[in-house]
Each structure stands twice: as C-alpha cells, then as structure tokens.
PDB file of N, CA and C in Angstrom:
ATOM      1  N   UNK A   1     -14.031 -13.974   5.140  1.00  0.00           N
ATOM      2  CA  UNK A   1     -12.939 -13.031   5.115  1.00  0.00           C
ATOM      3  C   UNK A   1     -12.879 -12.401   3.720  1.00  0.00           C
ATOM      4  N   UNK A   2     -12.884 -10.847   3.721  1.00  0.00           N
ATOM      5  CA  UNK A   2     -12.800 -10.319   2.018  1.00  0.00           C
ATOM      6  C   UNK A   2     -11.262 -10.055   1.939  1.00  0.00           C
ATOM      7  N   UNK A   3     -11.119 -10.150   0.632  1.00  0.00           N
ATOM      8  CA  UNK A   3     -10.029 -10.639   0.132  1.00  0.00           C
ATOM      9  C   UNK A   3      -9.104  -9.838   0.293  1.00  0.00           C
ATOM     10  N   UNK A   4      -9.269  -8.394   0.872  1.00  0.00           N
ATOM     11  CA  UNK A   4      -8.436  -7.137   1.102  1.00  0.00           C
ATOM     12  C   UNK A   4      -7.603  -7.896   2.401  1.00  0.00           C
ATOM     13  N   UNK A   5      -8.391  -8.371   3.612  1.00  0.00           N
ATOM     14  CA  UNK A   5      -7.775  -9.257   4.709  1.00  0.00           C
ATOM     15  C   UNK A   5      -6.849 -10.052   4.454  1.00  0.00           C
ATOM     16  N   UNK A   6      -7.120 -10.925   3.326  1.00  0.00           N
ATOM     17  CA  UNK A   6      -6.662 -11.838   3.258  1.00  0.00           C
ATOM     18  C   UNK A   6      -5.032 -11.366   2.660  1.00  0.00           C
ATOM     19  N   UNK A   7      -5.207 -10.441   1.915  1.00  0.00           N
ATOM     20  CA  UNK A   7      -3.695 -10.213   1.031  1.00  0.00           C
ATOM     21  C   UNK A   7      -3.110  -8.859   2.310  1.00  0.00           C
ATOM     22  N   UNK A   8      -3.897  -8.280   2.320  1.00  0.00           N
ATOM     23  CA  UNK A   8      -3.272  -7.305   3.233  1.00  0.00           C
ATOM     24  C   UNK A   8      -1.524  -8.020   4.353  1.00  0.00           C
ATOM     25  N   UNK A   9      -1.388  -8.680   4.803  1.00  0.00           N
ATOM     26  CA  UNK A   9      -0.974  -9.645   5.997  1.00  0.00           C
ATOM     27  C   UNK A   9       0.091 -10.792   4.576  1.00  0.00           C
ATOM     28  N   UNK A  10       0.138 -10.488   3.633  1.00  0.00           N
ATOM     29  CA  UNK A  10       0.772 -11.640   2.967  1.00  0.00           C
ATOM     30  C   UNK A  10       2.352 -11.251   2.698  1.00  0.00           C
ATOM     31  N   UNK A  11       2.247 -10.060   2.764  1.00  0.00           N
ATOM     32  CA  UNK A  11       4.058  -9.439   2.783  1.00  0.00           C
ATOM     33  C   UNK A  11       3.847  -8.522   3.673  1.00  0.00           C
ATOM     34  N   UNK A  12       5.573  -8.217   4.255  1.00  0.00           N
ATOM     35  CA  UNK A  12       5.498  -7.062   5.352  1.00  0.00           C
ATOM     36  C   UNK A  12       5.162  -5.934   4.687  1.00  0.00           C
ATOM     37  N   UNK A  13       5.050  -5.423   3.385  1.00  0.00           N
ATOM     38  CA  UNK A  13       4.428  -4.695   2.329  1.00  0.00           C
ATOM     39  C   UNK A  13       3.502  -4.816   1.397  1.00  0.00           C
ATOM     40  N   UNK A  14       2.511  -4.876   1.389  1.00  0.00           N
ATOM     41  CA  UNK A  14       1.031  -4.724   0.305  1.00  0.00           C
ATOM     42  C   UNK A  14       0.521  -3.786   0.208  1.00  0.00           C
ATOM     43  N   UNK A  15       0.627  -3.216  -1.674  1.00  0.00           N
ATOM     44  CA  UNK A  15       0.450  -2.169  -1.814  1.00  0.00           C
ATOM     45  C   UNK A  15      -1.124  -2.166  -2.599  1.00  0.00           C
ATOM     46  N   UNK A  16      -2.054  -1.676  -2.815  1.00  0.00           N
ATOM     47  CA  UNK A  16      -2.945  -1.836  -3.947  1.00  0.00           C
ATOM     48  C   UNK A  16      -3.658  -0.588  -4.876  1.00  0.00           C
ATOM     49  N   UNK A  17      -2.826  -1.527  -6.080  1.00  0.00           N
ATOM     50  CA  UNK A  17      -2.897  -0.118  -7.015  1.00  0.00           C
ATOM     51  C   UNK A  17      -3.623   0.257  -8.332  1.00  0.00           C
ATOM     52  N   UNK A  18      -3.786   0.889  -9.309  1.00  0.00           N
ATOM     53  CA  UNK A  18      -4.421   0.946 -10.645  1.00  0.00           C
ATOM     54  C   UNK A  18      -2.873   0.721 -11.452  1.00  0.00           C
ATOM     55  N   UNK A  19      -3.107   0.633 -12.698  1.00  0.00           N
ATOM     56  CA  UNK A  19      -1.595   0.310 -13.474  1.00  0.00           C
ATOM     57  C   UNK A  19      -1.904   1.161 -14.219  1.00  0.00           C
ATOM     58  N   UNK A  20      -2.708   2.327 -14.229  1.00  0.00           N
ATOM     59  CA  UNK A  20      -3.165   3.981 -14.704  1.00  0.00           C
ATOM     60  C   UNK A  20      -2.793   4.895 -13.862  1.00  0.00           C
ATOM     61  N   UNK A  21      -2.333   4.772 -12.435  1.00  0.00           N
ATOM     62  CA  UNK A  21      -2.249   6.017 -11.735  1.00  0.00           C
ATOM     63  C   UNK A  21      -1.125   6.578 -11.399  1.00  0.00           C
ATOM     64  N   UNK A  22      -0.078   7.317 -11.907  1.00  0.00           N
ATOM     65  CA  UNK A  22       0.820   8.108 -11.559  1.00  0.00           C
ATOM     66  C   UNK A  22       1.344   8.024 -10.225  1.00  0.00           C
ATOM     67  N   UNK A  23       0.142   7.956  -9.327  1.00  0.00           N
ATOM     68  CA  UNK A  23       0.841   8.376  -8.246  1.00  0.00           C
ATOM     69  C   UNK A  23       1.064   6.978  -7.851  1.00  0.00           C
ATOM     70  N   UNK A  24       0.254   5.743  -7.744  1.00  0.00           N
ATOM     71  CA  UNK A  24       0.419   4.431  -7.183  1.00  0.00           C
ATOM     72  C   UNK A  24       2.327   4.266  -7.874  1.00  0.00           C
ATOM     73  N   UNK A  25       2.652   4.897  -9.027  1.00  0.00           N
ATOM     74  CA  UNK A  25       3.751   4.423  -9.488  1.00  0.00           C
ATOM     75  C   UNK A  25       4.974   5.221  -8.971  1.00  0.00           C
ATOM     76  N   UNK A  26       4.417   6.413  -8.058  1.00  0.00           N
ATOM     77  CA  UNK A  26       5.719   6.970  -7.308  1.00  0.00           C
ATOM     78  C   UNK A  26       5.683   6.139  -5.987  1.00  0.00           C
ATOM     79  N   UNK A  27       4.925   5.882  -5.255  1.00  0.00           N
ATOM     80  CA  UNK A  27       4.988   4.889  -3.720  1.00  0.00           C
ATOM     81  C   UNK A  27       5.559   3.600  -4.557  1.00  0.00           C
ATOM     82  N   UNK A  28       5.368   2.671  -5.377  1.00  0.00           N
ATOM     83  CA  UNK A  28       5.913   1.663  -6.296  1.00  0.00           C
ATOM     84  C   UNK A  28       7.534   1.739  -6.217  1.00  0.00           C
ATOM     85  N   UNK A  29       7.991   3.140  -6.871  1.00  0.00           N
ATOM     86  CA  UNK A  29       9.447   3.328  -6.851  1.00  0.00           C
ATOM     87  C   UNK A  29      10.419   3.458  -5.724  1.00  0.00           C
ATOM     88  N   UNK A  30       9.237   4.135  -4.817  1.00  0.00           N
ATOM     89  CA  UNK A  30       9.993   4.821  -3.155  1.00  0.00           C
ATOM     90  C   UNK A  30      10.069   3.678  -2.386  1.00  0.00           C
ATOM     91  N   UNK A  31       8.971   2.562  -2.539  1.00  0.00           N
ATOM     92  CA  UNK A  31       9.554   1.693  -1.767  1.00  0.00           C
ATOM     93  C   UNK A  31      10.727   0.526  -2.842  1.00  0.00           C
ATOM     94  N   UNK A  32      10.388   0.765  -3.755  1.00  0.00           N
ATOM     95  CA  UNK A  32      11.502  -0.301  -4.711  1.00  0.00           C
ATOM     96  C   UNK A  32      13.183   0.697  -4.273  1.00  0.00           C
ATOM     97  N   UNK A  33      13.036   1.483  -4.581  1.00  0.00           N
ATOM     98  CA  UNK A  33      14.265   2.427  -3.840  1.00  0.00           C
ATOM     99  C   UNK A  33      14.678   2.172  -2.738  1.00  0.00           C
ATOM    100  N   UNK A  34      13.788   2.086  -1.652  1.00  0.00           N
ATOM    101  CA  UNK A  34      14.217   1.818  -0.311  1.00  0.00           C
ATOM    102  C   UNK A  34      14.788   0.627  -0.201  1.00  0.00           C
ATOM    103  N   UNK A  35      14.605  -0.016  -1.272  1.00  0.00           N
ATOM    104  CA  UNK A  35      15.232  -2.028  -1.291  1.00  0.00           C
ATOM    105  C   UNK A  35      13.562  -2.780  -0.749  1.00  0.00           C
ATOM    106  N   UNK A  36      12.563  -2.347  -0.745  1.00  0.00           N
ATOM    107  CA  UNK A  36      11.412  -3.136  -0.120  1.00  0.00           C
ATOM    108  C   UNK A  36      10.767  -3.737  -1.730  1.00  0.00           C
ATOM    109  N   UNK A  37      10.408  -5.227  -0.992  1.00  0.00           N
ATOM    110  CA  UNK A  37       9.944  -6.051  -2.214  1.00  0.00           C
ATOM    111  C   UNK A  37       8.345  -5.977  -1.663  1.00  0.00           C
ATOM    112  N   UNK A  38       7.738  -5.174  -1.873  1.00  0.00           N
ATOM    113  CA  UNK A  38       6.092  -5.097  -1.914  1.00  0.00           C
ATOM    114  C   UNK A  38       5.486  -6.001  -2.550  1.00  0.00           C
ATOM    115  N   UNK A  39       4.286  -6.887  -2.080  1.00  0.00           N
ATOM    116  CA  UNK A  39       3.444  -7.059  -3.353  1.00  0.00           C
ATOM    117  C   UNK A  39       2.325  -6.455  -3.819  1.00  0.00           C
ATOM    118  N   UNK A  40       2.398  -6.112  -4.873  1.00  0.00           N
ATOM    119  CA  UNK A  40       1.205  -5.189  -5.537  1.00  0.00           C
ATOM    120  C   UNK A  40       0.355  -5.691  -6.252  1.00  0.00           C
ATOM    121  N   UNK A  41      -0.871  -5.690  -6.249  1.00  0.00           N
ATOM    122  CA  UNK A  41      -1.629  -5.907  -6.768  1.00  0.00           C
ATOM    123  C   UNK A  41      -2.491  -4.378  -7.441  1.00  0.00           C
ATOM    124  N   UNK A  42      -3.015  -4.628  -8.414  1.00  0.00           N
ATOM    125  CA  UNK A  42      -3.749  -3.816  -9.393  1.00  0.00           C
ATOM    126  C   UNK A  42      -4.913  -4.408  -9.365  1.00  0.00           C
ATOM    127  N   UNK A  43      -5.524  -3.135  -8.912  1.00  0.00           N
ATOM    128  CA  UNK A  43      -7.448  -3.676  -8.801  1.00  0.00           C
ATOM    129  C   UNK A  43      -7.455  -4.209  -9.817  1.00  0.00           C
ATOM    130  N   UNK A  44      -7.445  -2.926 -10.968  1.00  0.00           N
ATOM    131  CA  UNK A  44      -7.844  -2.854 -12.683  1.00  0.00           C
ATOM    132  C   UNK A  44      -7.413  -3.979 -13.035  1.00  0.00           C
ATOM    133  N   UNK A  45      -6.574  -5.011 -12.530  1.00  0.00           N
ATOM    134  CA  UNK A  45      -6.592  -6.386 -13.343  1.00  0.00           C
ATOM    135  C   UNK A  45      -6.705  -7.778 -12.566  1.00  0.00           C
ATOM    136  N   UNK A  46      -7.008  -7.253 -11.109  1.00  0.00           N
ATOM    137  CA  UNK A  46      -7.182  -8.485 -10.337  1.00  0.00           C
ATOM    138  C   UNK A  46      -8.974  -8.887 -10.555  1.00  0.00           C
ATOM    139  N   UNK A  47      -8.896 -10.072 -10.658  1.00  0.00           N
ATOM    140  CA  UNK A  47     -10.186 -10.603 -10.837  1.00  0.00           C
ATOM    141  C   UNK A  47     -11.195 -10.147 -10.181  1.00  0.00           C
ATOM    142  N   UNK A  48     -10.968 -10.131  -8.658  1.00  0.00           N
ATOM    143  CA  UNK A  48     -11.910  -9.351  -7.649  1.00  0.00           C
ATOM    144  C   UNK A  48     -11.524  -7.902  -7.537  1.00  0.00           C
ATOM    145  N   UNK A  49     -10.814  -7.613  -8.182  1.00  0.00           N
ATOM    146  CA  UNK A  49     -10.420  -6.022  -8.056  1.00  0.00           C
ATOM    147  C   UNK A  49     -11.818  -5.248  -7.840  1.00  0.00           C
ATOM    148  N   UNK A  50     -12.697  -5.006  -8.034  1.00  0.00           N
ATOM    149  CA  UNK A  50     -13.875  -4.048  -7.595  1.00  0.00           C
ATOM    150  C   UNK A  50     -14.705  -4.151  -6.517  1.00  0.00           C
ATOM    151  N   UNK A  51     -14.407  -5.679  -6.017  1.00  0.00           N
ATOM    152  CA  UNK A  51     -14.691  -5.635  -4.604  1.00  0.00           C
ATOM    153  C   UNK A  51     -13.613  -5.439  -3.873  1.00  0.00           C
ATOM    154  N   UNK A  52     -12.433  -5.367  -4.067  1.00  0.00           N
ATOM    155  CA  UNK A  52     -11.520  -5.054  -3.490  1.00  0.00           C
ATOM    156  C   UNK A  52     -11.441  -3.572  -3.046  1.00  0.00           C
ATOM    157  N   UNK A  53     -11.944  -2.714  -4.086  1.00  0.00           N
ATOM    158  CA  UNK A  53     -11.528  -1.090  -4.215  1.00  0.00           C
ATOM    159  C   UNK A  53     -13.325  -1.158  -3.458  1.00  0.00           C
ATOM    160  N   UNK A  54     -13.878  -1.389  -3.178  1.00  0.00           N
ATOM    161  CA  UNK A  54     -15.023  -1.384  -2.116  1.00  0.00           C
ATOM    162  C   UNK A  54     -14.576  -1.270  -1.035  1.00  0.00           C
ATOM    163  N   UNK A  55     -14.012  -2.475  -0.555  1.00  0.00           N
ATOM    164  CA  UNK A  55     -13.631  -2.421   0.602  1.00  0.00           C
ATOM    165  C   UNK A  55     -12.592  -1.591   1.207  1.00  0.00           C
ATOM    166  N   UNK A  56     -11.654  -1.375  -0.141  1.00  0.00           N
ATOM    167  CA  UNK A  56     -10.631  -0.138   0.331  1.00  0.00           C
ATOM    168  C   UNK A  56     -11.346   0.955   0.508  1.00  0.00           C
ATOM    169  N   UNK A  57     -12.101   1.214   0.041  1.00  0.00           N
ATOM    170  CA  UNK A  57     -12.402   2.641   0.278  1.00  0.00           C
ATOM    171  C   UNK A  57     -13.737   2.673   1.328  1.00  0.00           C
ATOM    172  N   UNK A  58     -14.199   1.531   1.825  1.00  0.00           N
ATOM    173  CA  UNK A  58     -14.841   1.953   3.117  1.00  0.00           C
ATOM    174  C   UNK A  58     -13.756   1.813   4.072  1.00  0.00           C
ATOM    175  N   UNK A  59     -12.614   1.509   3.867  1.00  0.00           N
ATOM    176  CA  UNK A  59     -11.654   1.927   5.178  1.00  0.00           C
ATOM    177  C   UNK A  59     -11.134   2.645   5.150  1.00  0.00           C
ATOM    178  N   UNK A  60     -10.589   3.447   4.033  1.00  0.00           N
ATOM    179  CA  UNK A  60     -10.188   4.778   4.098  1.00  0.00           C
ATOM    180  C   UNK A  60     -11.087   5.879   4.037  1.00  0.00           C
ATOM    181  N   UNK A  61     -12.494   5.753   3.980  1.00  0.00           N
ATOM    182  CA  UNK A  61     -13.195   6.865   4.390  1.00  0.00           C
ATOM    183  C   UNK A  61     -13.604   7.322   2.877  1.00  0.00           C
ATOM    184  N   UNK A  62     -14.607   8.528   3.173  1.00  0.00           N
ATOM    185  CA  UNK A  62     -15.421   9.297   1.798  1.00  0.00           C
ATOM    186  C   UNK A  62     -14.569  10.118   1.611  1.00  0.00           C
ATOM    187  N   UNK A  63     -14.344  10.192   0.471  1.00  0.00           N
ATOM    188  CA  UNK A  63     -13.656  11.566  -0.621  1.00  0.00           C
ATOM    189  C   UNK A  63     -12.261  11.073  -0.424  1.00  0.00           C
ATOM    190  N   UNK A  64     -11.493   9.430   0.264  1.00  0.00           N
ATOM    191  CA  UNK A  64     -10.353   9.789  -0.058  1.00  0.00           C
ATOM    192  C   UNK A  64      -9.809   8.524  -1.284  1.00  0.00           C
ATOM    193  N   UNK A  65      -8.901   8.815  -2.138  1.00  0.00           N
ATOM    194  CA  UNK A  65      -8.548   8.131  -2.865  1.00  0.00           C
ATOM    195  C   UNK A  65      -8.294   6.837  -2.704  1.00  0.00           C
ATOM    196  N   UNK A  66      -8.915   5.925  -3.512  1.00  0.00           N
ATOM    197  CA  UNK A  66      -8.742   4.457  -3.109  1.00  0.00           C
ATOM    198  C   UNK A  66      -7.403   3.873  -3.437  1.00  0.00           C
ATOM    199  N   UNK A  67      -6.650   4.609  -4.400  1.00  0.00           N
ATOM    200  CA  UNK A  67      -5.450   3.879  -4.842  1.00  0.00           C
ATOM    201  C   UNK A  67      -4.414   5.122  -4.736  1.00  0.00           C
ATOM    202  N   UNK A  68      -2.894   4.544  -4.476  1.00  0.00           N
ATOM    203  CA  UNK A  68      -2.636   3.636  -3.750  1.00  0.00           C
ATOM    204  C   UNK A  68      -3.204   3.571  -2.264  1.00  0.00           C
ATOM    205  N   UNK A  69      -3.350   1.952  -1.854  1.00  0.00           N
ATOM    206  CA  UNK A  69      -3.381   1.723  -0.607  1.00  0.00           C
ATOM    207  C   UNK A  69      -2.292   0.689   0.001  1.00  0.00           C
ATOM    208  N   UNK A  70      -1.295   1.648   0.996  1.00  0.00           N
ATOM    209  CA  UNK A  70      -0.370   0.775   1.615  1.00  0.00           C
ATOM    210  C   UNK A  70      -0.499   0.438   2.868  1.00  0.00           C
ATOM    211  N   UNK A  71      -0.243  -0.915   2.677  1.00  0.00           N
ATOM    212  CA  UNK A  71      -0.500  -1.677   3.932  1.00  0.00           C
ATOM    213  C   UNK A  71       0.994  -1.831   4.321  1.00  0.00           C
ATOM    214  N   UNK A  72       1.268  -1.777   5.441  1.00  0.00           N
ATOM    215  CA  UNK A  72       2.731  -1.923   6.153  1.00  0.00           C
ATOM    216  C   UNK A  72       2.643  -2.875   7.374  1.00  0.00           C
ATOM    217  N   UNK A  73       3.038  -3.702   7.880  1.00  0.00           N
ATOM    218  CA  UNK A  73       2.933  -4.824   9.110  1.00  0.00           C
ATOM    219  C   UNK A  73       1.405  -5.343   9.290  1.00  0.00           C
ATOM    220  N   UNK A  74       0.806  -5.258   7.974  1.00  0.00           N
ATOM    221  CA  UNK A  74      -0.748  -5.824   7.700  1.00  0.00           C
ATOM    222  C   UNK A  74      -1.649  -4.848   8.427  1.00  0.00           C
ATOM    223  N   UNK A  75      -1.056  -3.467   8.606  1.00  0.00           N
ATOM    224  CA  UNK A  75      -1.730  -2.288   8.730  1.00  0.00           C
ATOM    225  C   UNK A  75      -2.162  -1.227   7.685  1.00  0.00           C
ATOM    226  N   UNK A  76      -3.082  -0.859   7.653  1.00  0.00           N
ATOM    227  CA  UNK A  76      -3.402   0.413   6.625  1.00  0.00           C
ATOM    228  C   UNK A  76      -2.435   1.401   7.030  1.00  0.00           C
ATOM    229  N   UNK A  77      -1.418   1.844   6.164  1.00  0.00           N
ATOM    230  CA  UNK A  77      -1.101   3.335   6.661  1.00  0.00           C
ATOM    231  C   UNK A  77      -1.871   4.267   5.723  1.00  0.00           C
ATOM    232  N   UNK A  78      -2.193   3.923   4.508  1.00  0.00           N
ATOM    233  CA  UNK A  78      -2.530   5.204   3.397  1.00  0.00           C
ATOM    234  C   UNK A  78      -2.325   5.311   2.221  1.00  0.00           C
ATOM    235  N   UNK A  79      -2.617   6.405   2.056  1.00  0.00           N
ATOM    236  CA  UNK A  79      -1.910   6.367   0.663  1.00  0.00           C
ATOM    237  C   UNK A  79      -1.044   7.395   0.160  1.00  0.00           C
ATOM    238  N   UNK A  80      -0.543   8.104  -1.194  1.00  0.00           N
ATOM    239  CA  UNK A  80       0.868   8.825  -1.150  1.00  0.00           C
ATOM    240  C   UNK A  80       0.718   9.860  -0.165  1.00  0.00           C
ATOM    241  N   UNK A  81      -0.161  10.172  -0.092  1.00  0.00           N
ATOM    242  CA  UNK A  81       0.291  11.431   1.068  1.00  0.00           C
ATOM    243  C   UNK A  81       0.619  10.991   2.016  1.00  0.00           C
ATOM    244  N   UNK A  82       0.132  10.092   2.296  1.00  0.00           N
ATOM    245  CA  UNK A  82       0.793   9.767   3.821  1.00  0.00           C
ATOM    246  C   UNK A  82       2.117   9.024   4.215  1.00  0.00           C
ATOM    247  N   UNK A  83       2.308   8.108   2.685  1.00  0.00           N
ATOM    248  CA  UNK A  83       3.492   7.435   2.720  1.00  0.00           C
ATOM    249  C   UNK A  83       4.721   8.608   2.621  1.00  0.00           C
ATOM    250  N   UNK A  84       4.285   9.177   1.864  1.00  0.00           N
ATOM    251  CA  UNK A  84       5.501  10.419   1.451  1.00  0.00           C
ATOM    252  C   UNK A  84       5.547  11.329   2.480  1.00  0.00           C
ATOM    253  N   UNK A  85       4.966  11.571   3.520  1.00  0.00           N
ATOM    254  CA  UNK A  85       4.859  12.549   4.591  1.00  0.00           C
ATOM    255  C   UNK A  85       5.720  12.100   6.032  1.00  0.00           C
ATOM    256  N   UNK A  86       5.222  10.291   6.074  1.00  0.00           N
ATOM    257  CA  UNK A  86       6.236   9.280   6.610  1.00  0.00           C
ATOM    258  C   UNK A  86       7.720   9.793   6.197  1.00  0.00           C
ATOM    259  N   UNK A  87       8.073   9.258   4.762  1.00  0.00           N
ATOM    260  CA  UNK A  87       9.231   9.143   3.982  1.00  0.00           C
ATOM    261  C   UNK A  87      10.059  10.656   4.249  1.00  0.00           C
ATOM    262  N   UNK A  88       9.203  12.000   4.005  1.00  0.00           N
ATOM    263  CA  UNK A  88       9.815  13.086   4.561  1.00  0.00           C
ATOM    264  C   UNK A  88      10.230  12.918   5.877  1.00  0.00           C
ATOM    265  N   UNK A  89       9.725  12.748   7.008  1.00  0.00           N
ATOM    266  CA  UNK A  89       9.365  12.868   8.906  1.00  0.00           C
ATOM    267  C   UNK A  89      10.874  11.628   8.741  1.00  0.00           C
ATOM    268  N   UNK A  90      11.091  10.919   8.204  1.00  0.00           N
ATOM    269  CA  UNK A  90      11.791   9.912   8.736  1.00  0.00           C
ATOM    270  C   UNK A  90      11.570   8.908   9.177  1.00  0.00           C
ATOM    271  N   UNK A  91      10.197   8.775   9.209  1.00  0.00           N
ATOM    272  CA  UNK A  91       9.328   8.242  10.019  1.00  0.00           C
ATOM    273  C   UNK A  91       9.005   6.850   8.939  1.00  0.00           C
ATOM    274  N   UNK A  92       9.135   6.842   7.755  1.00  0.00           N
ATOM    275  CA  UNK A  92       8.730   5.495   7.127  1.00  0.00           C
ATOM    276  C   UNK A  92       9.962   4.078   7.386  1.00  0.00           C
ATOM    277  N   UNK A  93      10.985   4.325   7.031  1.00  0.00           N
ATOM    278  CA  UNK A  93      12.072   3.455   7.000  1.00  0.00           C
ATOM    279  C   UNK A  93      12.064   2.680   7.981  1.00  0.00           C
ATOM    280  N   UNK A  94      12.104   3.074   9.701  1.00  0.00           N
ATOM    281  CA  UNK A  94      12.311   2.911  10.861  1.00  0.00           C
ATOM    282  C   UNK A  94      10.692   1.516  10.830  1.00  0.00           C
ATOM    283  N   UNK A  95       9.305   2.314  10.425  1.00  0.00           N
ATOM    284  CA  UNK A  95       8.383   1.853  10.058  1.00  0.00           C
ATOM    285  C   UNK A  95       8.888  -0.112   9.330  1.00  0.00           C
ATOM    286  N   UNK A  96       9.329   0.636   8.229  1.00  0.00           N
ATOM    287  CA  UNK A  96       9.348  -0.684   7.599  1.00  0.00           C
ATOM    288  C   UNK A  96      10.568  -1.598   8.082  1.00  0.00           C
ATOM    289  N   UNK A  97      11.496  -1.338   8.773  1.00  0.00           N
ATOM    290  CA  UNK A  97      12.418  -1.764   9.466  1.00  0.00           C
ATOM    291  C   UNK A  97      11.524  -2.841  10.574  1.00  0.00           C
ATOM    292  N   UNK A  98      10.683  -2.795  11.588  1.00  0.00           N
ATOM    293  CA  UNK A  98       9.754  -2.951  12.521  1.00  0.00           C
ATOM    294  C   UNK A  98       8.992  -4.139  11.819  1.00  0.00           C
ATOM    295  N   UNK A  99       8.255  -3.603  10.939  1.00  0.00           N
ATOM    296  CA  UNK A  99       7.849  -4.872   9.480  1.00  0.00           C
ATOM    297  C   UNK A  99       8.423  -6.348   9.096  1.00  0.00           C
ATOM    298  N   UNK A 100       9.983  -5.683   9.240  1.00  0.00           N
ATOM    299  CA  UNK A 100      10.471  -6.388   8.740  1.00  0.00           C
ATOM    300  C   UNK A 100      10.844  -6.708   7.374  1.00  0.00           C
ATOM    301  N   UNK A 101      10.377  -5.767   6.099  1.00  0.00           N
ATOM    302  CA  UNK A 101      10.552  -5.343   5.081  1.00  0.00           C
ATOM    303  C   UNK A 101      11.997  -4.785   4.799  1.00  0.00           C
ATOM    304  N   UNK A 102      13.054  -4.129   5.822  1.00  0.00           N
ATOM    305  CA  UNK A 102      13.999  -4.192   5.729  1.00  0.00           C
ATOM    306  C   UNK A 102      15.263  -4.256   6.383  1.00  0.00           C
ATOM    307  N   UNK A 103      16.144  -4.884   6.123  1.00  0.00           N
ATOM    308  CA  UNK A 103      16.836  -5.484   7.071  1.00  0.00           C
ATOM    309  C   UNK A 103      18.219  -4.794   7.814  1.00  0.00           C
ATOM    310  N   UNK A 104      18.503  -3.696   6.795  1.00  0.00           N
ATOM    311  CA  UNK A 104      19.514  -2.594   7.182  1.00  0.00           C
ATOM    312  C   UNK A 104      19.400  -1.064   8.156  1.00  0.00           C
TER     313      UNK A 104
END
C-alpha cells in the first residue's frame, strides 16, 4: 500500500500540501473557516514526500498541479479549483457534512 492510501482515509479531511504554495494556504484557511480540522501534510517536509507527490500526480493526471490535493471521505476531489468551485456551487459544505468533517 503507498503511503498516499494509507493517509488519504485517516481524517474525514486530508489535505496534501507544499508549505511554499499560496494556494495550498487558501484551501488550508477555507476549510479551517468552515470549522474542518484537516490533516495536512507537506510533501516538502514529509519524509516520503516525493513519492508521495508521484503518486499524487499520477492520479490527478498530466499538466495538473500536484499540490494542493484534497481528499474528502478518503476520496480525491482536487485541488483549489475544484475545492473553491465546490465552495462557490454550495456544493462543498453539504460534501463535508456527509464526511463527517462537520457536524452543523
């Protein structure tokens, strides 16, 4: 099992991020805002972090950004574009509600 499996499934939120990227630190806030306790991990300082960002990015496909990657009910949803496109639609909360990430 690579280790993306393994953490993916460890909170109703796993996020995985660089502790350089701007944008990993707006999905960071939107869900700290929403009241969701994510756990995040940072390739750039996790031990296996570069096999990690391997494996992220053969599941999200060529040309798309490896970081952030949010996992929601130990599913890939994406990354900011997609979380924030959720978060516009209405469509994230209800999401993490389902998760179980939040309880209101």
């Amino acid at each position: 099992m690579d280790q993306v499996t393994k953490l993916e499934s460890e909170r109703a939120v796993v996020v995985f991020t660089s502790s350089r990227c701007s944008m990993c630190d707006s999905v960071k806030f939107l869900l700290r805002d929403l009241g969701v306790h994510a756990a995040v991990y940072e390739l750039d300082k996790e031990q296996r972090g570069r096999e990690m960002e391997r494996e992220l990015a053969r599941r999200l496909g060529r040309g798309a950004p490896v970081v952030p990657a949010v996992f929601i009910g130990g599913s890939l949803v994406g990354g900011t574009n997609r979380v924030m496109a959720l978060h516009l639609a209405g469509e994230l909360v209800p999401m993490l509600k389902n998760a179980g990430a939040l309880w209101l």
